[in-house]
Each structure stands twice: as C-alpha cells, then as structure tokens.
Protein backbone atom coordinates (compact mmCIF):
# COMPACT_ATOMS: atom_id res chain seq x y z
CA UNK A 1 -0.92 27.22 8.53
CA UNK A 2 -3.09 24.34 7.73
CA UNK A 3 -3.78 22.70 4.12
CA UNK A 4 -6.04 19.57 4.90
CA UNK A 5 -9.15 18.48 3.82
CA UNK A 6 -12.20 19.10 5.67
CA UNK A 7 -12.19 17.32 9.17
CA UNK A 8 -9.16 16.21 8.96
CA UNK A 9 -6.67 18.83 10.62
CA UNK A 10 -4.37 18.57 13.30
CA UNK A 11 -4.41 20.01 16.33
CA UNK A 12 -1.19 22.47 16.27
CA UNK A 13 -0.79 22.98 20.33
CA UNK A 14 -0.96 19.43 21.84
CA UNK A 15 0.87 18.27 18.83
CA UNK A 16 3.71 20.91 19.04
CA UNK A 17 4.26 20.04 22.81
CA UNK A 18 4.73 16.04 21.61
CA UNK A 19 7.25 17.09 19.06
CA UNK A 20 9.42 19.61 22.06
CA UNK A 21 8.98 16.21 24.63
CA UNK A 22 10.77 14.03 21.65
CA UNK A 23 13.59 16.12 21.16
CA UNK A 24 11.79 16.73 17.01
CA UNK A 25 12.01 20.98 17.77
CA UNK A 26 12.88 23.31 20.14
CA UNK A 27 10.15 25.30 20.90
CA UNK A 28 6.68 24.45 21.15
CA UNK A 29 5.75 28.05 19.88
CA UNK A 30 7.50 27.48 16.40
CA UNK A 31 5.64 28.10 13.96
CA UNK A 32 4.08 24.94 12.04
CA UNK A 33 3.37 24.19 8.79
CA UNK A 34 1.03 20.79 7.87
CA UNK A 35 -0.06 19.83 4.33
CA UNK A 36 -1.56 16.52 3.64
CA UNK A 37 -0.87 14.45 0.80
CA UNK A 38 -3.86 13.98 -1.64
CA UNK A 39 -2.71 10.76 -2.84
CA UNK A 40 -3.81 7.38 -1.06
CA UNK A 41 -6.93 6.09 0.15
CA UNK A 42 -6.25 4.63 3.76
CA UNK A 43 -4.12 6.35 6.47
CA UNK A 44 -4.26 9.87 7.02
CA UNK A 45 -0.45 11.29 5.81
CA UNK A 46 0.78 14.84 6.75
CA UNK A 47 4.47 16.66 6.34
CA UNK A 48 5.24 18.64 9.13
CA UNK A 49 7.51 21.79 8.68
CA UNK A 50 8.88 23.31 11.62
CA UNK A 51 12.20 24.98 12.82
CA UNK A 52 13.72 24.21 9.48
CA UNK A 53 12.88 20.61 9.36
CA UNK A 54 10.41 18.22 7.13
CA UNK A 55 8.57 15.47 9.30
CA UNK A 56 5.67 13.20 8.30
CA UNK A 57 2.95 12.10 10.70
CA UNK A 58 0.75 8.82 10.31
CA UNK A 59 -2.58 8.77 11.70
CA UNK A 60 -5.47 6.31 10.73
CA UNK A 61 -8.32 7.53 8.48
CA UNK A 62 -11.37 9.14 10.35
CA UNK A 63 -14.15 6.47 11.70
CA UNK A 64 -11.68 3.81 10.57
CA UNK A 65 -11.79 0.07 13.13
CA UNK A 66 -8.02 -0.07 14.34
CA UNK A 67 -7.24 -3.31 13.25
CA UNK A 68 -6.79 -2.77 10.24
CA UNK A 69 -5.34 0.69 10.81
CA UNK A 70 -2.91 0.10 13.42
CA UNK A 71 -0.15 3.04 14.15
CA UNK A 72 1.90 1.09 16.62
CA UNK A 73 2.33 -1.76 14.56
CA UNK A 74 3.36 -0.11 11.64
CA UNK A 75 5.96 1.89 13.78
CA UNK A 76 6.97 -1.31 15.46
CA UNK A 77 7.60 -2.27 11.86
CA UNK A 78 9.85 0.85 10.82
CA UNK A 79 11.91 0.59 13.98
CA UNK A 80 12.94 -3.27 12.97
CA UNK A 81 13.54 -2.29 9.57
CA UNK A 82 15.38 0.63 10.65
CA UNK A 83 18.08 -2.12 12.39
CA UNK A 84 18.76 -3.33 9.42
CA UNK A 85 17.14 -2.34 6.16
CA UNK A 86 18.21 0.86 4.58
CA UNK A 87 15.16 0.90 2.25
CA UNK A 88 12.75 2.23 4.73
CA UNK A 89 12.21 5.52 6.56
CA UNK A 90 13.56 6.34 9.85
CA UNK A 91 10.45 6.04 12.86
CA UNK A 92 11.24 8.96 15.33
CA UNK A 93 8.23 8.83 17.90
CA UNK A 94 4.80 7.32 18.56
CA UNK A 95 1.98 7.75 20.75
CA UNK A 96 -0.98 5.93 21.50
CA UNK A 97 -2.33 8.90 23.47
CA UNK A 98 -5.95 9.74 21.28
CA UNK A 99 -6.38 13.24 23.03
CA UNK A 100 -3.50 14.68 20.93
CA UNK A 101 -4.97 14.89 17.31
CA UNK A 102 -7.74 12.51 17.96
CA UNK A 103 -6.02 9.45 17.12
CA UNK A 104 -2.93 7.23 17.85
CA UNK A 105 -0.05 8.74 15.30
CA UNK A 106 3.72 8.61 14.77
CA UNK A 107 6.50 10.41 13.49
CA UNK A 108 8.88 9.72 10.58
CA UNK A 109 11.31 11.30 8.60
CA UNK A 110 10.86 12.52 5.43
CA UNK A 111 12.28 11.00 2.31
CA UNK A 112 13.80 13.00 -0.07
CA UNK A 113 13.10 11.62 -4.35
CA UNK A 114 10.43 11.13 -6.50
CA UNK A 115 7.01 8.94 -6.05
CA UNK A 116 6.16 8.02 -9.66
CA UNK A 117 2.56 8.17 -9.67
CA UNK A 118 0.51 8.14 -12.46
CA UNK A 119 0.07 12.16 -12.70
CA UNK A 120 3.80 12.74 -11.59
CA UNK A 121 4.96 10.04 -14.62
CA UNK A 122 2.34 11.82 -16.52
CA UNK A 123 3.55 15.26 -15.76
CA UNK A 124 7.33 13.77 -16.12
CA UNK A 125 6.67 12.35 -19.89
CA UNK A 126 9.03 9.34 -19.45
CA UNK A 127 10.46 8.27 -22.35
CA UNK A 128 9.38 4.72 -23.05
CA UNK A 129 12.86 3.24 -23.15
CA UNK A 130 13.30 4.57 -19.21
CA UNK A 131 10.14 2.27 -17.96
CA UNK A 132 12.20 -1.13 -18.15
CA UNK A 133 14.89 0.51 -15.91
CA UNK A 134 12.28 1.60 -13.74
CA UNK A 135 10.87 -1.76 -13.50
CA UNK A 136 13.73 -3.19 -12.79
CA UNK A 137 14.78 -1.32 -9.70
CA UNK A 138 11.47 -1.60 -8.63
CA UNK A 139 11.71 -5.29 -8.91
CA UNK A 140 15.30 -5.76 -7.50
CA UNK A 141 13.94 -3.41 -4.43
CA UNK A 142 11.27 -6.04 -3.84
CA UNK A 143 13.03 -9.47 -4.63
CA UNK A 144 15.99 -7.61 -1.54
CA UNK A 145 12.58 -7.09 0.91
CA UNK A 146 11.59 -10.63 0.03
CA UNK A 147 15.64 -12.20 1.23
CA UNK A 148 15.30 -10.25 4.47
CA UNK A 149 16.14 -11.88 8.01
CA UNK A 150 12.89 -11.05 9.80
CA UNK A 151 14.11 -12.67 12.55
CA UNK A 152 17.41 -10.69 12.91
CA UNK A 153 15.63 -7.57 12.50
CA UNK A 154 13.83 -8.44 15.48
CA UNK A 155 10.15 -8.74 13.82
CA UNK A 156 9.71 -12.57 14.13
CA UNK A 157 6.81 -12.09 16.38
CA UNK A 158 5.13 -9.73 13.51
CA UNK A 159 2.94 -12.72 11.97
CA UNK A 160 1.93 -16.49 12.13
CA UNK A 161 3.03 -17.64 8.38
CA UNK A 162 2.10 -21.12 8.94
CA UNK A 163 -1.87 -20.55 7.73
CA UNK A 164 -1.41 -17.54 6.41
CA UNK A 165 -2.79 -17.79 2.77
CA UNK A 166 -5.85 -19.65 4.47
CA UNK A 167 -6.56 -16.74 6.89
CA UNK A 168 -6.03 -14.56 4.33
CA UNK A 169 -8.61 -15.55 2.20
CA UNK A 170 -11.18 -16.13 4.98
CA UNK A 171 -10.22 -12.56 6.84
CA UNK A 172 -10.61 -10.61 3.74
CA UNK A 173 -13.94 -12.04 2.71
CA UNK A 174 -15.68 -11.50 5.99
CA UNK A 175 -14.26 -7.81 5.70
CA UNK A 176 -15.92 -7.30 2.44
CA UNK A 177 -19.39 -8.85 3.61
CA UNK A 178 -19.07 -6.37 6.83
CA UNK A 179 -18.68 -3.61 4.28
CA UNK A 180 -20.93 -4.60 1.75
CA UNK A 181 -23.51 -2.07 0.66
CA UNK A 182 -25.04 -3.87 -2.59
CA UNK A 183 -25.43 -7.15 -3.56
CA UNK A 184 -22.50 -8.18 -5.74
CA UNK A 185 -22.95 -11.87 -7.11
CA UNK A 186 -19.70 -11.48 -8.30
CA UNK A 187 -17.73 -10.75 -5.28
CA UNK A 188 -19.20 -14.05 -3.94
CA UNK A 189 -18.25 -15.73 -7.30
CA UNK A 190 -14.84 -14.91 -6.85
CA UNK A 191 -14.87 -15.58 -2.70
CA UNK A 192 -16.36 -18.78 -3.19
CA UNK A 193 -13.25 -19.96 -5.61
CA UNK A 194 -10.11 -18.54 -4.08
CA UNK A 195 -11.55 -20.32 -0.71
CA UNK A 196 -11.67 -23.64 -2.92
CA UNK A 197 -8.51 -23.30 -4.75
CA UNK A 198 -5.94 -21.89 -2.44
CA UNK A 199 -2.16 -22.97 -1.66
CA UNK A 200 -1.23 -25.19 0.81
CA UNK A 201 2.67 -25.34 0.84
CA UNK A 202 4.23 -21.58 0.44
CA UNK A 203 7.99 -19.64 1.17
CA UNK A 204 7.30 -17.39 4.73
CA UNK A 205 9.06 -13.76 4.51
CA UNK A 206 8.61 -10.61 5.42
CA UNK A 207 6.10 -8.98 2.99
CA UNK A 208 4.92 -5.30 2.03
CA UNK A 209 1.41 -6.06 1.02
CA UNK A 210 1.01 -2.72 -0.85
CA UNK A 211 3.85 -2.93 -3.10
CA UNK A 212 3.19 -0.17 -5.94
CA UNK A 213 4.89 2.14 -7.64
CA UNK A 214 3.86 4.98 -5.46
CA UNK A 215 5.04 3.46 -2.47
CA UNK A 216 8.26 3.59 -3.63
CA UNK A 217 11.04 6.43 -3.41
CA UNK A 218 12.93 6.97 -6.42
CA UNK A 219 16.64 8.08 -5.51
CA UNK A 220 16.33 10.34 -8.91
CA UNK A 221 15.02 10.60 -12.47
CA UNK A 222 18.05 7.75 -13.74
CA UNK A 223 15.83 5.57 -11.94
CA UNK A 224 18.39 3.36 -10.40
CA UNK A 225 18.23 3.37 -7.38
CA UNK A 226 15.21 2.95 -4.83
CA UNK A 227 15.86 4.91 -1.89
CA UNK A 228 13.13 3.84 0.62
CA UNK A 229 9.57 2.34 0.80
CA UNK A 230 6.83 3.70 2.10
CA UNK A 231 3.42 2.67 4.15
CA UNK A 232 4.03 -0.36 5.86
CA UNK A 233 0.69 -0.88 7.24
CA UNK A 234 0.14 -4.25 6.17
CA UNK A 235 3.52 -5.55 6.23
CA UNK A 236 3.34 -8.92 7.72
CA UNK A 237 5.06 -12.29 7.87
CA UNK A 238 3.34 -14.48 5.27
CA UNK A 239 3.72 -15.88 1.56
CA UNK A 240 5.50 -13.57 -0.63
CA UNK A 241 4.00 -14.55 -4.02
CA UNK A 242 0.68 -13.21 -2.34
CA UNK A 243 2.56 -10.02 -2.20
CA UNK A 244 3.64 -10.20 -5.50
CA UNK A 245 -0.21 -10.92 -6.64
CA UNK A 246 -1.25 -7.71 -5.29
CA UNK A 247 1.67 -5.88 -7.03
CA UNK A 248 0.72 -7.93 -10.05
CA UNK A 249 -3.43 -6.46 -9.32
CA UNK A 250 -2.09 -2.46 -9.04
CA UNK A 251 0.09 -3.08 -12.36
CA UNK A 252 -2.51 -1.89 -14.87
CA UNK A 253 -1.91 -2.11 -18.82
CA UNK A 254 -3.38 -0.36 -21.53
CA UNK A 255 -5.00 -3.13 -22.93
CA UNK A 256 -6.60 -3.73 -20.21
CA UNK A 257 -10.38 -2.75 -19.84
CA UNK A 258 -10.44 1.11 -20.03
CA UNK A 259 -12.81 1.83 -16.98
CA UNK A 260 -9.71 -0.58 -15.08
CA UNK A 261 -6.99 2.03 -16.20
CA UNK A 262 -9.48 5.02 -15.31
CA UNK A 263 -9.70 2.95 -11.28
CA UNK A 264 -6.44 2.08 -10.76
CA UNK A 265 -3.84 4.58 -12.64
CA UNK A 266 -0.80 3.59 -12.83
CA UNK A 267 2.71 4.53 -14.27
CA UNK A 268 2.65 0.80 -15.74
CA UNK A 269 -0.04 1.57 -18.51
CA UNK A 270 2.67 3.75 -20.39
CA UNK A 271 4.97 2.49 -23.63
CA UNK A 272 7.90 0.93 -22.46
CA UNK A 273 6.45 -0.41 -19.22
CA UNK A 274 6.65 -4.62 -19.13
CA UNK A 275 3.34 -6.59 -18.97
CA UNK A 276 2.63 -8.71 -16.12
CA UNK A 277 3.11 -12.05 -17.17
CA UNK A 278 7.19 -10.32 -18.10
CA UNK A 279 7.43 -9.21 -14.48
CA UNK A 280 6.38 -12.65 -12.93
CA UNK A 281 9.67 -13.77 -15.82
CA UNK A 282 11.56 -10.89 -13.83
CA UNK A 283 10.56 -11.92 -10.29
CA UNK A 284 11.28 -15.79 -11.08
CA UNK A 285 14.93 -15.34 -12.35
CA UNK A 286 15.75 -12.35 -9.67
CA UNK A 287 14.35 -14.58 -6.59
CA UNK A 288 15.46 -17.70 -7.86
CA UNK A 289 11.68 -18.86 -6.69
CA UNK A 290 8.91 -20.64 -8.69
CA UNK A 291 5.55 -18.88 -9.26
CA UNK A 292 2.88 -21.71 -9.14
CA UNK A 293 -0.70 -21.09 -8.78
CA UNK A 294 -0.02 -17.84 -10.48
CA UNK A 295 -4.35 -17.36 -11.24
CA UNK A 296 -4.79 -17.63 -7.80
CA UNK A 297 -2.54 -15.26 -6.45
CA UNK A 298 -3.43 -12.25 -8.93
CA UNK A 299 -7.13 -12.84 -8.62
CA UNK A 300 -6.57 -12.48 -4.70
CA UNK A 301 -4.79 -9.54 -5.41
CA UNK A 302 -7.21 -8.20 -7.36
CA UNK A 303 -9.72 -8.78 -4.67
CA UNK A 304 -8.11 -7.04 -1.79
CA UNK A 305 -7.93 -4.10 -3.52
CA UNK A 306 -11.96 -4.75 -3.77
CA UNK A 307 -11.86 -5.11 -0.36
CA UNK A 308 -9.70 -2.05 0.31
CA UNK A 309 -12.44 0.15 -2.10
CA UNK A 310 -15.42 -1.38 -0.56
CA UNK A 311 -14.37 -0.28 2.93
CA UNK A 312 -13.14 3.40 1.77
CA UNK A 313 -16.96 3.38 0.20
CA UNK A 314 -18.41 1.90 3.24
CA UNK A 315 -17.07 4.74 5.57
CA UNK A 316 -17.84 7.50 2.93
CA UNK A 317 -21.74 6.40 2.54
CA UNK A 318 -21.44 6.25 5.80
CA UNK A 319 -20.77 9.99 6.36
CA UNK A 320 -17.32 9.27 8.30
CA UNK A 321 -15.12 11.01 5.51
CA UNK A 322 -16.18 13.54 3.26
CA UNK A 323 -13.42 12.96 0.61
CA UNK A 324 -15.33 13.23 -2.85
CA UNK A 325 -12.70 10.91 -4.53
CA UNK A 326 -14.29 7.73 -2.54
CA UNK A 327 -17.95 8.48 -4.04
CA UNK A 328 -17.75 5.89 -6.63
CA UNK A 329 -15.29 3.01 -5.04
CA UNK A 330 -18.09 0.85 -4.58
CA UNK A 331 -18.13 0.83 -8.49
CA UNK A 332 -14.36 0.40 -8.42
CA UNK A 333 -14.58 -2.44 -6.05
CA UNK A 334 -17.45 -4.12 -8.42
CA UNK A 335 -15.29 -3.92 -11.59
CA UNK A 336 -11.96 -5.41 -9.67
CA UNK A 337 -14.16 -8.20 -8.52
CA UNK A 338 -15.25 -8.44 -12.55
CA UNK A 339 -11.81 -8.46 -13.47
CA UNK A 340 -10.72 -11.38 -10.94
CA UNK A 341 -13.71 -13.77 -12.13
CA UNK A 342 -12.05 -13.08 -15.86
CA UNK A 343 -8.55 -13.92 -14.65
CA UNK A 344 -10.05 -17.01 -12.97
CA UNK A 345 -12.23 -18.27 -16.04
CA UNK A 346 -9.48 -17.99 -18.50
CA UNK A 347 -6.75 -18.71 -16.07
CA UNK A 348 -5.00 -15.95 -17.08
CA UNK A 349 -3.44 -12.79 -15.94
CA UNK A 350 -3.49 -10.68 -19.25
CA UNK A 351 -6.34 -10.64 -22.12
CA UNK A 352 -8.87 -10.60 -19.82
CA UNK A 353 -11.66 -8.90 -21.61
C-alpha cells in the first residue's frame, strides 16, 4: 500500500528486487508499505516498511536538474560520516540505475526521535523554559559538525574551500536568474551587494548547508541529546559561518514581519526560544571562532532560501510537480529577498521592519 502524492509513487516490483539483491529483506514478494513525508520542499523522502523493518529512500524531486539534486553524492556523504560521526544516519545501498523508480535513489536507515517542526512543537506545547535547552543541543550538535576531520572521514575530495564564498555567491545568483519567472528588482538589489561585499579570508570545514531544526533528530522530549542529522544534500567543504547564516535565515522570530513567520515556520518563533543575534553569542563562545561580516552572511542566507523557493516555484509553474504547497513560493522567495535588502540597509540581523 501506497500513500504518496500524485506522481510521485514508487514502483513496488523493481524496487522490492533492489532491496532482496542488498541483503535489506528476504523476499521480494513481502509485502511493502511506502508513505512519504509531507514535510520538505526538495528531495523526494519515503519510509519503507517491509518484513518488520523501517527504511527510508531518497530520490530527487520530479523534473528536478541533478546537480543540484545529486543521490550519489549525498550517499557518498553518509558513508564518510558513517566512519566516524555518530550524528548521522546509516547509508545501506544506492543505485544510479533510473529504470527502477525513475530516478537515481538510496537507502538509509531510519532514525528513531522526534523532528521538532513547527506543527510537531505546536502540537507538543513546549513549555517556554524547555526552548533554551533545545537550542543549546541544537547548537552544541552543530559547533561538533563544524570540529570534524573531513579529511579522516575520507571526504576531503567533497569540495574546493579555497573560493568557496565567491562561487557561492556567483552560483546561486545565476540559479535564481535561470529560475526567474517575474521581475524582482529586489533580488538584483540584494545580488548586486553580496557580490560587492563578500569575504575574502574564511575557516574551511565540513558544512550542512540546511541546518534547521527539522533536520535534526531529537534523542527525546528532555531535549538533550541530538541523535542524528538529516538531509545532507548540500553538505560541502566550505566556510562554516555561511552555514551558520543560513541557520541564522530559517530561525524566524515573532517579531519578525508576520507574512515571514507565515513562510518560514519555525519552532524558534515560540517564548523561550533565543533571538538570533543570542545564538551568534552561543556559536562564538561554543566554537571559540569570531563572527565577522555577520550582515553578509545572514543576508546570503536569507537569499538561498530565495533561491531554493524560486526553483520549487519554477518547476511547479512549470507543471513538473503538482504539490499545491509550492503555488505561492515565488511570493515567498520575493519577501526573503525583501527581508535580506532590510538586513543589509540597517546592517542588522533583528528589527528589520
């Protein structure tokens, strides 16, 4: 039985007879549950249940360009972790082979916990004086994937970090001009200045690129403990306070503008939760490393995740997905853009409006 949205099942037989060929089941008659997670906007995500067992397939999004949605990369990336890095889910098989489900895909175990998303901290009704702890795991759990040895864990080759803030900014722009669908001064506003203003001399390490709250894998409700983290498919070499500015351009307040809160939800716009100028305090005394250029790096932020809408729009208007949640992204990707040329005119990363 099959819960997915429209166009976007999986082909049971073909996919059964991978599972049987690496050693995942027994028998390639089984009988196979898939339900696909709702939350998420880029790569398709599905738990597989089967002979007992949980299992979660990656597959890109429908109509999407590989490059940016790249399944043996990101499995190359969970196999080095897996050598070393207990924080990360165990990669079981992959396969480039496109006649299977229709894509390239791979196989990964399923983490047990909870993903605090807005509606699940919603649902949960976290007491306010439970957010700091939560922040603070969170932030420890970033600061350790910051202070890993990329090189021992055999992922040296994953990037180029000498240029990487450079490429960064001119990679991202051209992707939002190929998916532009409307003139947005703004977006050009804010392209024009990061390409002017940008850091020269930056730390390399291994980075998430989508660090967020429901990436993460709680242990439990005490909050503790962060037991993995999940969708590595930008995880690069590169500057980690970039990293940190896109973390920085999820974590939404409630005083920011209301239509922001209503785009991005977040756990962070709760009581309790610390503001983002208090987690850069929090990331500078747990990393030991200065924050300079701090505008720059949460305006980027911000405008990746413009990016990241535009493209999700693109394909949608585009008839390639049929998702109804991506109908108004475009608007989404206008307003982050707004939001960026406020950070960048009052130099600021709170009090924008």
């Amino acid at each position: 039985m099959q819960n997915t949205r429209q166009g976007e099942s999986l082909n049971e037989v073909p996919l059964k007879a991978f599972l049987v060929a690496n050693k995942l089941i027994v028998d390639a008659t089984s009988e196979l549950g898939v339900t696909q997670f709702s939350n998420g906007f880029s790569n398709l995500t599905y738990l597989l249940e089967i002979e007992n067992k949980s299992y979660v397939l990656r597959r890109p999004p429908v109509g999407a360009i590989k490059r940016g949605h790249d399944m043996g990369r990101e499995f190359k990336v969970l196999s080095g972790l897996n050598r070393g890095f207990s924080k990360a889910p165990e990669a079981l098989a992959y396969t480039e082979d496109e006649s299977i489900i229709g894509a390239s895909f791979y196989i990964m175990e399923k983490v047990e916990g909870i993903i605090l998303s807005f509606k699940e901290a919603k649902n949960r009704q976290i007491p306010a004086a439970e957010f700091p702890i939560i922040a603070n795991s969170w932030l420890d759990t970033f600061v350790e994937l910051h202070q890993l040895d990329y090189e021992k864990l055999g992922l040296g080759d994953l990037g180029k970090p000498e240029g990487y803030v450079n490429r960064q900014v001119t990679n991202w722009s051209k992707q939002y001009v190929k998916a532009a669908t409307e003139d947005v001064p703004v977006a050009h506003k804010v392209m024009g200045w990061l390409a002017e203003n940008q850091p020269t001399q930056y730390d390399f390490s291994l980075i998430h690129n989508d660090y967020k709250y429901d990436n993460v894998v709680f242990k439990d409700n005490t909050w503790t403990e962060v037991s993995s983290i999940l969708d590595w498919e930008m995880c690069t070499l590169g500057d980690p306070l970039m990293d940190l500015g896109t973390s920085l351009a999820y974590w939404s307040m409630s005083s920011d503008n209301e239509l922001i809160a209503k785009n991005l939800p977040s756990p962070t716009v709760f009581e309790g939760n610390p503001s983002r100028s208090e987690i850069v305090e929090m990331y500078v005394q747990k990393s030991g490393r200065s924050v300079d250029n701090l505008t720059f790096y949460y305006a980027f932020g911000l405008f990746k995740i413009a990016v990241i809408a535009q493209q999700i729009y693109y394909r949608y208007a585009k008839g390639l997905t049929t998702d109804k949640r991506f109908a108004y992204l475009n608007k989404a990707a206008e307003l982050v853009c707004t939001m960026a040329w406020q950070a960048i005119q009052k130099n600021r990363i709170e009090r924008l409006f």
